[in-house]
C-alpha atoms as a PDB file:
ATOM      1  CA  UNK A   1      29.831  11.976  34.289  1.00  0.00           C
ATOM      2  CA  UNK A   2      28.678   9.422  31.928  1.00  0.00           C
ATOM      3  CA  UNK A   3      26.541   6.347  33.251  1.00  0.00           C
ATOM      4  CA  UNK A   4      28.231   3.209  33.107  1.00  0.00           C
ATOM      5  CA  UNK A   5      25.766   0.899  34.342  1.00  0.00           C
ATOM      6  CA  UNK A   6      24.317  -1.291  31.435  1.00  0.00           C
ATOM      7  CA  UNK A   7      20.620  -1.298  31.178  1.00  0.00           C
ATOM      8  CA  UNK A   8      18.491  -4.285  30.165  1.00  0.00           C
ATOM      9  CA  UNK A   9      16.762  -3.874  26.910  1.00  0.00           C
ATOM     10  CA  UNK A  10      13.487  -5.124  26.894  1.00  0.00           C
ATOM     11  CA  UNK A  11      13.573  -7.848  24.015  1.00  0.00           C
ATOM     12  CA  UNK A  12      10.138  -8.466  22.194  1.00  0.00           C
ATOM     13  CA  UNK A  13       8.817  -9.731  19.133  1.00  0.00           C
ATOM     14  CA  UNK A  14       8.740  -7.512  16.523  1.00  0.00           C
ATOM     15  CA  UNK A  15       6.716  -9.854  13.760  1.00  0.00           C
ATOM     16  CA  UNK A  16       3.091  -9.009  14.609  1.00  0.00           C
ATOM     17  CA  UNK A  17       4.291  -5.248  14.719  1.00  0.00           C
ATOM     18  CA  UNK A  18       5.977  -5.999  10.944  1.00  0.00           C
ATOM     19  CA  UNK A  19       2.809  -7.227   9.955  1.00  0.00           C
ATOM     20  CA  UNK A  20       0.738  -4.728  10.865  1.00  0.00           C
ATOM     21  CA  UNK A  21       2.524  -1.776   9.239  1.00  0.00           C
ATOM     22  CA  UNK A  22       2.781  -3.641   6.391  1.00  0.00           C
ATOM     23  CA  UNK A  23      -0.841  -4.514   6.004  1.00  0.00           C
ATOM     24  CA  UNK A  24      -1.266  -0.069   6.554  1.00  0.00           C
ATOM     25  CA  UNK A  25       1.206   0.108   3.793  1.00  0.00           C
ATOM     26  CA  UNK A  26      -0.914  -2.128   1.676  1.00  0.00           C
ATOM     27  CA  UNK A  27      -3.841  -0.461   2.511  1.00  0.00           C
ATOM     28  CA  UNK A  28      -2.257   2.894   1.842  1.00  0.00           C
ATOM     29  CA  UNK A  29      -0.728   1.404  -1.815  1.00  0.00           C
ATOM     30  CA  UNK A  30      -4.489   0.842  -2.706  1.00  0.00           C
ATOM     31  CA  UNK A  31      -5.763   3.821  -1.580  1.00  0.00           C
ATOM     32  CA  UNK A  32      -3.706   5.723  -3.467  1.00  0.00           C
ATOM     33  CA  UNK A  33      -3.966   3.582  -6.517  1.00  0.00           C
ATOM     34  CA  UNK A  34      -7.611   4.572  -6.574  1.00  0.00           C
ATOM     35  CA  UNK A  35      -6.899   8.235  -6.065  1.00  0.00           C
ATOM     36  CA  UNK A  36      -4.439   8.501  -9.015  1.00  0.00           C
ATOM     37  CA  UNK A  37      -7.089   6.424 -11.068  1.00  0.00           C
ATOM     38  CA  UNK A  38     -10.136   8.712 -10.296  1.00  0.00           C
ATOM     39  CA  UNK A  39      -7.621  11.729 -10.620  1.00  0.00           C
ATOM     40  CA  UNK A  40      -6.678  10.470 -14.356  1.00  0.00           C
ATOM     41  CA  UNK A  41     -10.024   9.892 -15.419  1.00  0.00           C
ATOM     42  CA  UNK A  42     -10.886  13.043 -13.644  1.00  0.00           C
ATOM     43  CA  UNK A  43      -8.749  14.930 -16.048  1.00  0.00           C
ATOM     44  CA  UNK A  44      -9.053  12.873 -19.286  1.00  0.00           C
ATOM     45  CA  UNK A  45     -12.705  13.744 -19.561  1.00  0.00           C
ATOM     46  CA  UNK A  46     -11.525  17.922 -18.759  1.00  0.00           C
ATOM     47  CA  UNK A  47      -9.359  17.796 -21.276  1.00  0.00           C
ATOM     48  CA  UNK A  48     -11.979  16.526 -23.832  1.00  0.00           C
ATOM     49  CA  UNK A  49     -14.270  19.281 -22.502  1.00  0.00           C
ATOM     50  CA  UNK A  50     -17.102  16.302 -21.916  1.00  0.00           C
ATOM     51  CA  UNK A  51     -19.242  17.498 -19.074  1.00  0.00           C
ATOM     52  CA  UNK A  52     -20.894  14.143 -19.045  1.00  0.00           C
ATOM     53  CA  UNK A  53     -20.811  11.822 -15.813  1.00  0.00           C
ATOM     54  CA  UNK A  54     -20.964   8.906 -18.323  1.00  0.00           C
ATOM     55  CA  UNK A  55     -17.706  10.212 -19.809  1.00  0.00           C
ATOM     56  CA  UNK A  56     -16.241   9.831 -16.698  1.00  0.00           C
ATOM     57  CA  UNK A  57     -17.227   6.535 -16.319  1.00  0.00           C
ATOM     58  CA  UNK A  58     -16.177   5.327 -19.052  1.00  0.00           C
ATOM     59  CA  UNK A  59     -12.600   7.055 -18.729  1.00  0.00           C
ATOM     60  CA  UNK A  60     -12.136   5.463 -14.938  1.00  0.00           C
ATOM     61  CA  UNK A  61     -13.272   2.156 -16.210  1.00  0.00           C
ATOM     62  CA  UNK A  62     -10.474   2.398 -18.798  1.00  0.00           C
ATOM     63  CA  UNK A  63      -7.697   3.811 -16.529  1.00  0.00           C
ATOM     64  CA  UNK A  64      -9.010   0.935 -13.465  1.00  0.00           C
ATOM     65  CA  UNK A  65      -8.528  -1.904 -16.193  1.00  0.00           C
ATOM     66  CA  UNK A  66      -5.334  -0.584 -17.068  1.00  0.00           C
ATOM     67  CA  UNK A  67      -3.962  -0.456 -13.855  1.00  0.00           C
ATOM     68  CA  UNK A  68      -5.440  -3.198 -11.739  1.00  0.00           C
ATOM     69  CA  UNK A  69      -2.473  -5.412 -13.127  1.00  0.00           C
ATOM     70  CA  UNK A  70       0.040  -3.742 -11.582  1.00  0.00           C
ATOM     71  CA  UNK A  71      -2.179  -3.174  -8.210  1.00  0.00           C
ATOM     72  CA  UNK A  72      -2.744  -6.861  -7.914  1.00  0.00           C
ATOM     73  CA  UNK A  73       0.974  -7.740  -8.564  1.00  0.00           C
ATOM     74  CA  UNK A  74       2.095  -5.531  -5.789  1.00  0.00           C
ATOM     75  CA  UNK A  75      -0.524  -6.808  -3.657  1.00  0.00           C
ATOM     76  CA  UNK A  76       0.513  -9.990  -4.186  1.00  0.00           C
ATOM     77  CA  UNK A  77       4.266  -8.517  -3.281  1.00  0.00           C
ATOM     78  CA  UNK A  78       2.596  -7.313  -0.217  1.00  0.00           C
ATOM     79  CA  UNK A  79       1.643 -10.976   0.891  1.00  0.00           C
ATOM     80  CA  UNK A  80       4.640 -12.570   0.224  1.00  0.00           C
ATOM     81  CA  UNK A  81       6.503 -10.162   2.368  1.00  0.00           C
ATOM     82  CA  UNK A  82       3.547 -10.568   5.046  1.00  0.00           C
ATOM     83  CA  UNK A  83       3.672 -14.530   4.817  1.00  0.00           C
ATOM     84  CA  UNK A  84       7.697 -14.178   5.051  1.00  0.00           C
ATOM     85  CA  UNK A  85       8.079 -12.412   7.770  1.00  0.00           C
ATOM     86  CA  UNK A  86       5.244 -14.896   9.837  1.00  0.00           C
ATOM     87  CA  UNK A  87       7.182 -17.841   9.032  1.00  0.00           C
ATOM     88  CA  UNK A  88      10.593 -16.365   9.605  1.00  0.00           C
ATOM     89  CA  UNK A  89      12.628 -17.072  13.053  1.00  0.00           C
ATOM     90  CA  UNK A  90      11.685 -14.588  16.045  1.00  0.00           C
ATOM     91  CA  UNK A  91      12.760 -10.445  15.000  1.00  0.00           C
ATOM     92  CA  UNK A  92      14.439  -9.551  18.177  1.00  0.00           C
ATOM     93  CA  UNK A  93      14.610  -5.807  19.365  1.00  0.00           C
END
């Protein structure tokens, strides 16, 4: 037999909680970022078949300038998002 008594939902505000993942999901965007850069210079200088550490350098300085546009414009996504959702009305549960 089903329960038919209505229960009181607990009703809290869910901002500081939206911030939070979001700054993890920021934090996470940038990790990876760096990963995928390291991992491309990584194998630009294999497939060159330079053994050289200065090689590398050089290729991860060229793949971090390449991408650092597009890592600062969604970072920049990131705090918009993070600054809307401070100065929106109360998110209810």
């Amino acid at each position: 037999m089903p329960n038919s008594r209505l229960e009181v939902q607990h009703h809290s505000d869910l901002r500081p909680h939206l911030e939070k993942i979001l700054s993890c999901v920021k934090a996470l965007h940038v990790t990876l970022s760096a990963v995928m850069a390291d991992v491309a210079a990584i194998r630009k200088t294999m497939f060159e078949g330079a053994g050289k550490i200065d090689t590398y350098r050089n290729h991860l300085k060229q793949t971090i300038s390449t991408t650092k546009p597009l890592v600062d414009e969604a970072m920049l996504s990131y705090d918009f998002l993070m600054q809307e959702i401070s100065d929106s009305q109360q998110w209810m549960n």
